[in-house]
N, C-alpha and C. Protein backbone atom coordinates (compact mmCIF):
# COMPACT_ATOMS: atom_id res chain seq x y z
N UNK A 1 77.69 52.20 96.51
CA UNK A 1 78.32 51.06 95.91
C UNK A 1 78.58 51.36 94.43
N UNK A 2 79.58 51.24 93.90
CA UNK A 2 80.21 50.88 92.55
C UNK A 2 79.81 50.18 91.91
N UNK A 3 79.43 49.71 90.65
CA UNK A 3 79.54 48.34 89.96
C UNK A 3 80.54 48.38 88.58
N UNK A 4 80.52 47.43 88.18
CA UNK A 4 81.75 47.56 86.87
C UNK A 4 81.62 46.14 86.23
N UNK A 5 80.91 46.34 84.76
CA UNK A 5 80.51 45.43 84.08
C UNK A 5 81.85 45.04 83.47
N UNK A 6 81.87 44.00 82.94
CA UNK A 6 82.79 43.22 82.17
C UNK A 6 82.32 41.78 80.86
N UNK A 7 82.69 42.12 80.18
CA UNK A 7 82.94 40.86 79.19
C UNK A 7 81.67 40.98 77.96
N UNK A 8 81.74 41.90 77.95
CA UNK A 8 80.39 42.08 76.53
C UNK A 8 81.43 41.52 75.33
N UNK A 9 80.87 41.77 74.30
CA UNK A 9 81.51 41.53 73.00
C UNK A 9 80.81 41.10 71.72
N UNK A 10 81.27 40.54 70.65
CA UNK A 10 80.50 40.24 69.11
C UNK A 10 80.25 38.94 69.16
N UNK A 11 79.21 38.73 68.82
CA UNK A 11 79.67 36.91 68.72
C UNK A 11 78.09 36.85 67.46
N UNK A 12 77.78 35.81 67.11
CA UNK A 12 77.48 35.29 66.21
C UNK A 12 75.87 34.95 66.94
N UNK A 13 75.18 34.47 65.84
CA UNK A 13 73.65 34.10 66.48
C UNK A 13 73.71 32.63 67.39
N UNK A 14 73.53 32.48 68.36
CA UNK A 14 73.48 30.76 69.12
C UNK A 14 74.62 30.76 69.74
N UNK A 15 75.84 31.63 69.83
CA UNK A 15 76.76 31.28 70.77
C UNK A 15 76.40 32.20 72.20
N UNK A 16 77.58 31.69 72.84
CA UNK A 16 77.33 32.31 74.09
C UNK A 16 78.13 33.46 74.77
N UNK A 17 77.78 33.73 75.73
CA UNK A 17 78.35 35.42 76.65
C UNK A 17 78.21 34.86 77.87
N UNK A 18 79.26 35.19 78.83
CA UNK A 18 78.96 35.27 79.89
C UNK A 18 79.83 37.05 80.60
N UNK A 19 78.76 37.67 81.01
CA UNK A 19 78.80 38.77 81.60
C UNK A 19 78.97 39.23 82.89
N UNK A 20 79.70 39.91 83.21
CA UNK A 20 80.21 40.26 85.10
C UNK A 20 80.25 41.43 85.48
N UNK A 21 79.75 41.43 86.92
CA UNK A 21 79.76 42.92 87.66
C UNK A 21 80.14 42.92 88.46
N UNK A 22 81.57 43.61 88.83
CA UNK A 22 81.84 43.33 90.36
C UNK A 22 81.24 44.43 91.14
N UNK A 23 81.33 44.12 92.17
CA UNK A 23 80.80 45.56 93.17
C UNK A 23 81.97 45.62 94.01
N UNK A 24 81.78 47.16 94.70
CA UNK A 24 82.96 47.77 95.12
C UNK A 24 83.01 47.19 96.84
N UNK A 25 81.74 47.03 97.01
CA UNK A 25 81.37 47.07 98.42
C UNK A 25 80.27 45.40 98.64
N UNK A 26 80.54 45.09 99.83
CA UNK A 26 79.41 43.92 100.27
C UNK A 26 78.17 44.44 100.86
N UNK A 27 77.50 44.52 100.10
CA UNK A 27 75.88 45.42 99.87
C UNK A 27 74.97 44.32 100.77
N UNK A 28 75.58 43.09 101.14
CA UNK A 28 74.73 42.22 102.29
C UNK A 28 74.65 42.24 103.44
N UNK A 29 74.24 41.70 104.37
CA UNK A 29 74.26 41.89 105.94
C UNK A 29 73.90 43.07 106.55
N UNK A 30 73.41 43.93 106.01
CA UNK A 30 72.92 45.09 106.54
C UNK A 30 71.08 44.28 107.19
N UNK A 31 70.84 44.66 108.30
CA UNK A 31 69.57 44.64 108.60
C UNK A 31 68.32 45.30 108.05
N UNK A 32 68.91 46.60 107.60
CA UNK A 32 67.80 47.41 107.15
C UNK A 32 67.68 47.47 105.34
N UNK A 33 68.46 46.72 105.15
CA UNK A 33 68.82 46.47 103.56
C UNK A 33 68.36 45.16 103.47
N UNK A 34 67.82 45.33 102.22
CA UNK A 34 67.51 43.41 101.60
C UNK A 34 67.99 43.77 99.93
N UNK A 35 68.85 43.87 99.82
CA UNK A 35 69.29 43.72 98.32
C UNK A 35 68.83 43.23 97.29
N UNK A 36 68.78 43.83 96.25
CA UNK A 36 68.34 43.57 94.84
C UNK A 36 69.22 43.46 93.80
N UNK A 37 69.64 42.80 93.22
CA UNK A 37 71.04 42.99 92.07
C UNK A 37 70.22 42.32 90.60
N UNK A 38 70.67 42.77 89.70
CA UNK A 38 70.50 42.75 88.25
C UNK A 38 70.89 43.03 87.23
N UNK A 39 70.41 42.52 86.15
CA UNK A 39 70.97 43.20 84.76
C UNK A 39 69.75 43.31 84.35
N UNK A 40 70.38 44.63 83.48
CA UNK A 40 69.22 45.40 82.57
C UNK A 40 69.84 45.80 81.49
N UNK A 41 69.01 46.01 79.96
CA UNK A 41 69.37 45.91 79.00
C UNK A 41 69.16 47.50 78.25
N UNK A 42 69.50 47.38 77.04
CA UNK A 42 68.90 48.76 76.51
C UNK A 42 69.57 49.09 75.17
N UNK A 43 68.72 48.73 74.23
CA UNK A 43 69.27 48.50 72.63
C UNK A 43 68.98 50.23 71.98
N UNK A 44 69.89 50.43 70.70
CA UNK A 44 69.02 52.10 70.00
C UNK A 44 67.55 52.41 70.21
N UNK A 45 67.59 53.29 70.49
CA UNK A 45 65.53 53.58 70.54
C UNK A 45 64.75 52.89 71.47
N UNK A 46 65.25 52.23 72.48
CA UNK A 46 64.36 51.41 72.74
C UNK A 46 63.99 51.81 74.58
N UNK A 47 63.40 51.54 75.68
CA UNK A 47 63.17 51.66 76.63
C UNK A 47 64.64 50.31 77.83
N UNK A 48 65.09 50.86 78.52
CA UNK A 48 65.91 49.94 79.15
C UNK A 48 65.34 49.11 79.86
N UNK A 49 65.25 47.85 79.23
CA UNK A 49 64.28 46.89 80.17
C UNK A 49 65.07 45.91 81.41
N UNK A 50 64.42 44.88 81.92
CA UNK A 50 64.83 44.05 82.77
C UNK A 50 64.99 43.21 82.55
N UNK A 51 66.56 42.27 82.51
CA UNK A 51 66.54 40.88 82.18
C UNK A 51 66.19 39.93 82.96
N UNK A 52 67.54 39.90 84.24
CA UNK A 52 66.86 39.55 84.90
C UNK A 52 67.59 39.80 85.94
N UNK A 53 67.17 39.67 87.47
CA UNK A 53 67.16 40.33 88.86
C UNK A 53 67.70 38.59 89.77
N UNK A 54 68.17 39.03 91.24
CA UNK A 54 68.17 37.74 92.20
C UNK A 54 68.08 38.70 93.49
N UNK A 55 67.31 38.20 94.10
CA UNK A 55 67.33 39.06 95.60
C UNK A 55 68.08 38.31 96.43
N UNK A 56 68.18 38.70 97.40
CA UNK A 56 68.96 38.31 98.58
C UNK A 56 68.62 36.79 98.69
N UNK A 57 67.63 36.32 98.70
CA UNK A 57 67.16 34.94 99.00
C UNK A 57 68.37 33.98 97.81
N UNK A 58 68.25 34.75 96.45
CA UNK A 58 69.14 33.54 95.89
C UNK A 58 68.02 33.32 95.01
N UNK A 59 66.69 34.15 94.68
CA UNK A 59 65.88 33.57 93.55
C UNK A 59 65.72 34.35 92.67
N UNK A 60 65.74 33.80 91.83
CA UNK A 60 66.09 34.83 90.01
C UNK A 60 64.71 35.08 89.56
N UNK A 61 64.74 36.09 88.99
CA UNK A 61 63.14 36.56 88.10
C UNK A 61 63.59 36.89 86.66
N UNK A 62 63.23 36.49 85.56
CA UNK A 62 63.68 36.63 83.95
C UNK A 62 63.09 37.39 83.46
N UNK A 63 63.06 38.04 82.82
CA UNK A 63 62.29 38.34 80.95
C UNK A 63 61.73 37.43 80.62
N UNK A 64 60.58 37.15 79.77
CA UNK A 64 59.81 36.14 79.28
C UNK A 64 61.30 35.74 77.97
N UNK A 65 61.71 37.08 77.05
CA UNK A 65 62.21 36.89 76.18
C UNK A 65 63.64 36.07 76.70
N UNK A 66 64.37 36.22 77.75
CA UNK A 66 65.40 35.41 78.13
C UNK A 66 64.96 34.22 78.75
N UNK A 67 63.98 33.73 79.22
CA UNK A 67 63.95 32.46 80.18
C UNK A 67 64.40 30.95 79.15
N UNK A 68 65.25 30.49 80.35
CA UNK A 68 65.81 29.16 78.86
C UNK A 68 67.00 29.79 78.36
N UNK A 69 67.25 31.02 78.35
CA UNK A 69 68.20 30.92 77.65
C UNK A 69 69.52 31.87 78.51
N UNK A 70 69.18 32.52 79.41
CA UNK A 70 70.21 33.86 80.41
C UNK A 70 69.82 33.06 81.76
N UNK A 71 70.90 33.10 82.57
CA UNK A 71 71.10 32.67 84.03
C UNK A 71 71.86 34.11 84.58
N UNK A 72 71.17 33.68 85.96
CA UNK A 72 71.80 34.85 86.52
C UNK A 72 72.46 34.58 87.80
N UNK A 73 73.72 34.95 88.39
CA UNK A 73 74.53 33.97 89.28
C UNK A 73 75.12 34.90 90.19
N UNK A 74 75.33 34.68 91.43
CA UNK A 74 76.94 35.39 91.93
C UNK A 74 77.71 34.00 92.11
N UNK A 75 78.75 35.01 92.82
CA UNK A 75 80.15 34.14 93.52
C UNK A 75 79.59 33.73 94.66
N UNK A 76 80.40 32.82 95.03
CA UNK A 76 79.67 32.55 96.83
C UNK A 76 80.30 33.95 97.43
N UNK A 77 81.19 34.60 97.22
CA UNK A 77 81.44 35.89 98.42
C UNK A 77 80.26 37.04 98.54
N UNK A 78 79.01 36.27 96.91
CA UNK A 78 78.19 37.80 96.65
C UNK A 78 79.14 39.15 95.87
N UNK A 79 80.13 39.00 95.85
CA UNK A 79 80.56 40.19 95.15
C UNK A 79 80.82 39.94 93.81
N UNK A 80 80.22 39.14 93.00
CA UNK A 80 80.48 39.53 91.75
C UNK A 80 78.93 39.11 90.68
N UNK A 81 78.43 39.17 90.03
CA UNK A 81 77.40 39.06 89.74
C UNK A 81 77.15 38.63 88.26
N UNK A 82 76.71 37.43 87.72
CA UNK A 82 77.17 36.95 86.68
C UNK A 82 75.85 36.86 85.28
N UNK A 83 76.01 36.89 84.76
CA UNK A 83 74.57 36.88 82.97
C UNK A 83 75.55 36.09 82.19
N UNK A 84 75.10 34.39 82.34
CA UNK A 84 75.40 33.41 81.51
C UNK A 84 74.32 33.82 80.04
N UNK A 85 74.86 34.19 79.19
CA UNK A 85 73.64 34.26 77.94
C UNK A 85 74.56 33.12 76.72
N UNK A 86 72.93 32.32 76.68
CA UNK A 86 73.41 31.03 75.75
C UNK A 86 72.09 31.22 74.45
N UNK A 87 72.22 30.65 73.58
CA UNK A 87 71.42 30.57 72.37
C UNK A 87 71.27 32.13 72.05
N UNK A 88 72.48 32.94 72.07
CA UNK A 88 71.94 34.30 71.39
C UNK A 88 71.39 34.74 70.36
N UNK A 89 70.61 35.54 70.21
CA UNK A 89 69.97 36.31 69.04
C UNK A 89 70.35 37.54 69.02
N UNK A 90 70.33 38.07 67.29
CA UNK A 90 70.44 39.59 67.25
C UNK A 90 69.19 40.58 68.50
N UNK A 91 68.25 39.90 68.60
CA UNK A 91 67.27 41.19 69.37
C UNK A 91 67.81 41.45 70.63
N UNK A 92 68.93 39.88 70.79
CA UNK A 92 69.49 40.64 72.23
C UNK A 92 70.65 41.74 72.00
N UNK A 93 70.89 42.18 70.84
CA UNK A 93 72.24 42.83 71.09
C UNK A 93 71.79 44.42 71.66
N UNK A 94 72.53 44.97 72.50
CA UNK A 94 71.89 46.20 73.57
C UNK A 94 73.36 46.38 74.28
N UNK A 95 73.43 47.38 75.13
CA UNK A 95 73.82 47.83 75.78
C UNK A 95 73.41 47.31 77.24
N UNK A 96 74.25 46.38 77.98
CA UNK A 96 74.21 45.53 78.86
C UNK A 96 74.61 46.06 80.30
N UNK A 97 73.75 46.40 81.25
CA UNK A 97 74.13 47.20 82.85
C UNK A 97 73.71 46.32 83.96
N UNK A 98 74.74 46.37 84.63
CA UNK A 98 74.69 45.78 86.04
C UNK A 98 73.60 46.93 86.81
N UNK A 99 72.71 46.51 87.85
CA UNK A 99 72.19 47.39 88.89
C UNK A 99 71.71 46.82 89.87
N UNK A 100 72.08 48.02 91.05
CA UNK A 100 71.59 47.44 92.62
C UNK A 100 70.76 48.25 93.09
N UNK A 101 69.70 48.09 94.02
CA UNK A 101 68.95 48.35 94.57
C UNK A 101 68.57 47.91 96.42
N UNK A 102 68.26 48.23 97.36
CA UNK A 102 67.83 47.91 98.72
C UNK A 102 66.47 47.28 99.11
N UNK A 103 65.49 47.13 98.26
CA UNK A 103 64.32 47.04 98.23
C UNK A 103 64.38 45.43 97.59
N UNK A 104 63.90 44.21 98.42
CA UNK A 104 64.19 43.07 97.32
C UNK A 104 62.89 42.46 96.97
N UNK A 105 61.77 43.66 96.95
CA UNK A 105 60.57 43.68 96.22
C UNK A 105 60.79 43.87 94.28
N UNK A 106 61.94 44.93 94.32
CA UNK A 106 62.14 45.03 93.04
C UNK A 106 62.51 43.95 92.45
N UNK A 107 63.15 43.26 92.79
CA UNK A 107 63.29 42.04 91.78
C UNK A 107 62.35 41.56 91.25
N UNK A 108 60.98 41.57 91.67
CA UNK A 108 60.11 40.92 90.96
C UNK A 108 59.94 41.37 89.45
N UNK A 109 59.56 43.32 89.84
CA UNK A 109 58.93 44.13 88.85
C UNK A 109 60.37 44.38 88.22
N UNK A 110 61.54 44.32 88.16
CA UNK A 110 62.48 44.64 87.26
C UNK A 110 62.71 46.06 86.59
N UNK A 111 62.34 46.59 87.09
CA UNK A 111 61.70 47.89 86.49
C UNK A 111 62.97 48.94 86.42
N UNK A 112 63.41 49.24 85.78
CA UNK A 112 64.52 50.33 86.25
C UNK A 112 65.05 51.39 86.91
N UNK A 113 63.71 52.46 86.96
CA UNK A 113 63.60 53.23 87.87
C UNK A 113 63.40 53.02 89.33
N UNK A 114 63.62 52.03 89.58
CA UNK A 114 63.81 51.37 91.10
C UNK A 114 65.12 51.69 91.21
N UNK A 115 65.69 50.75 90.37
CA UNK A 115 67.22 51.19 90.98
C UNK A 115 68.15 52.28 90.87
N UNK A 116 69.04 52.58 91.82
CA UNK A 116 69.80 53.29 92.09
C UNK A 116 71.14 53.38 91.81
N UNK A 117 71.15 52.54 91.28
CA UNK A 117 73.18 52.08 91.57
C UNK A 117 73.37 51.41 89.96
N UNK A 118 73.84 52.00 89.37
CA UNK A 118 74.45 51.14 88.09
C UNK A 118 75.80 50.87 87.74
N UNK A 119 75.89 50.57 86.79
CA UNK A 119 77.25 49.96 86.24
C UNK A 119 77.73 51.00 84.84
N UNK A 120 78.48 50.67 84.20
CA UNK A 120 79.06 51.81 82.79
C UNK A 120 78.47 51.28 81.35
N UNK A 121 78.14 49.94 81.74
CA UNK A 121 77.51 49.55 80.47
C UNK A 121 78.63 48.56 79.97
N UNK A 122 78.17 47.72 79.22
CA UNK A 122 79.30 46.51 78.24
C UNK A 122 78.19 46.32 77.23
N UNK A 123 78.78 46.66 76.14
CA UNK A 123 77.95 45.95 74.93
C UNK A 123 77.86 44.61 74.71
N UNK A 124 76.78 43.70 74.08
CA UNK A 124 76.87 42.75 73.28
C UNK A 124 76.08 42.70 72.02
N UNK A 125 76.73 42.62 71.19
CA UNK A 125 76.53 42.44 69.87
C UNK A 125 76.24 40.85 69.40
N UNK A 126 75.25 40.51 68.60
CA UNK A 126 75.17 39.54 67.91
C UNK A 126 74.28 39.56 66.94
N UNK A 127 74.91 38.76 65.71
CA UNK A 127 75.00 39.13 64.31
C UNK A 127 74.45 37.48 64.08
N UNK A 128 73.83 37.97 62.73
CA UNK A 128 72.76 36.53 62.08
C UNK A 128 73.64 36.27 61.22
């Protein structure tokens, strides 16, 4: 599967982003698959962490540092995958990746090296 982020950009401290990944392929209905989809982050110097994840069920797992403030969504078709980010701060500005995974244990642990499948990256920038 493909992914392909969209809609990063500059914006200011407290406004908002909303971020998209489409996928190439419908990564659902497989029996032996339980899907994992997410965004993960990754600023200069820093370790690429987990924002946040939705497994197949439709239930989201956050960052302590995003909860309250990042939603995480698809389309009803499942093919597109959405990071509403509202009340931004500079600590979020990073380098922003879509990723999929088969395992929908990972969603919990967010962890990166779980997944397999990424996206090209979209920046977001935000400035105080």
């Amino acid at each position: 599967v493909q992914l392909v982020e969209s809609g990063g950009g500059s914006v200011q401290s407290g406004e908002s982003l909303t971020l998209s990944c489409a996928f190439s392929e419908y990564i659902y209905g497989h029996s032996e698959r339980d899907p994992c989809v997410g965004w993960f982050r990754q600023a200069p110097g820093k370790q690429r962490e987990g924002v946040a994840t939705i497994d197949s069920n439709g239930s989201p797992s956050y960052a302590d540092s995003v909860k309250g403030r990042f939603t995480i969504s698809q389309d009803n078709a499942r093919n597109t995958l959405y990071l509403t980010m509202n009340g931004l701060k500079p600590e979020d500005t990073a380098m922003y990746y879509c990723a999929a995974a088969y395992r929908g244990h990972y969603c919990r642990l967010r962890r990166a090296n779980n997944f397999p499948y990424w996206g090209q990256g979209t920046q977001v920038t935000v400035s105080s």
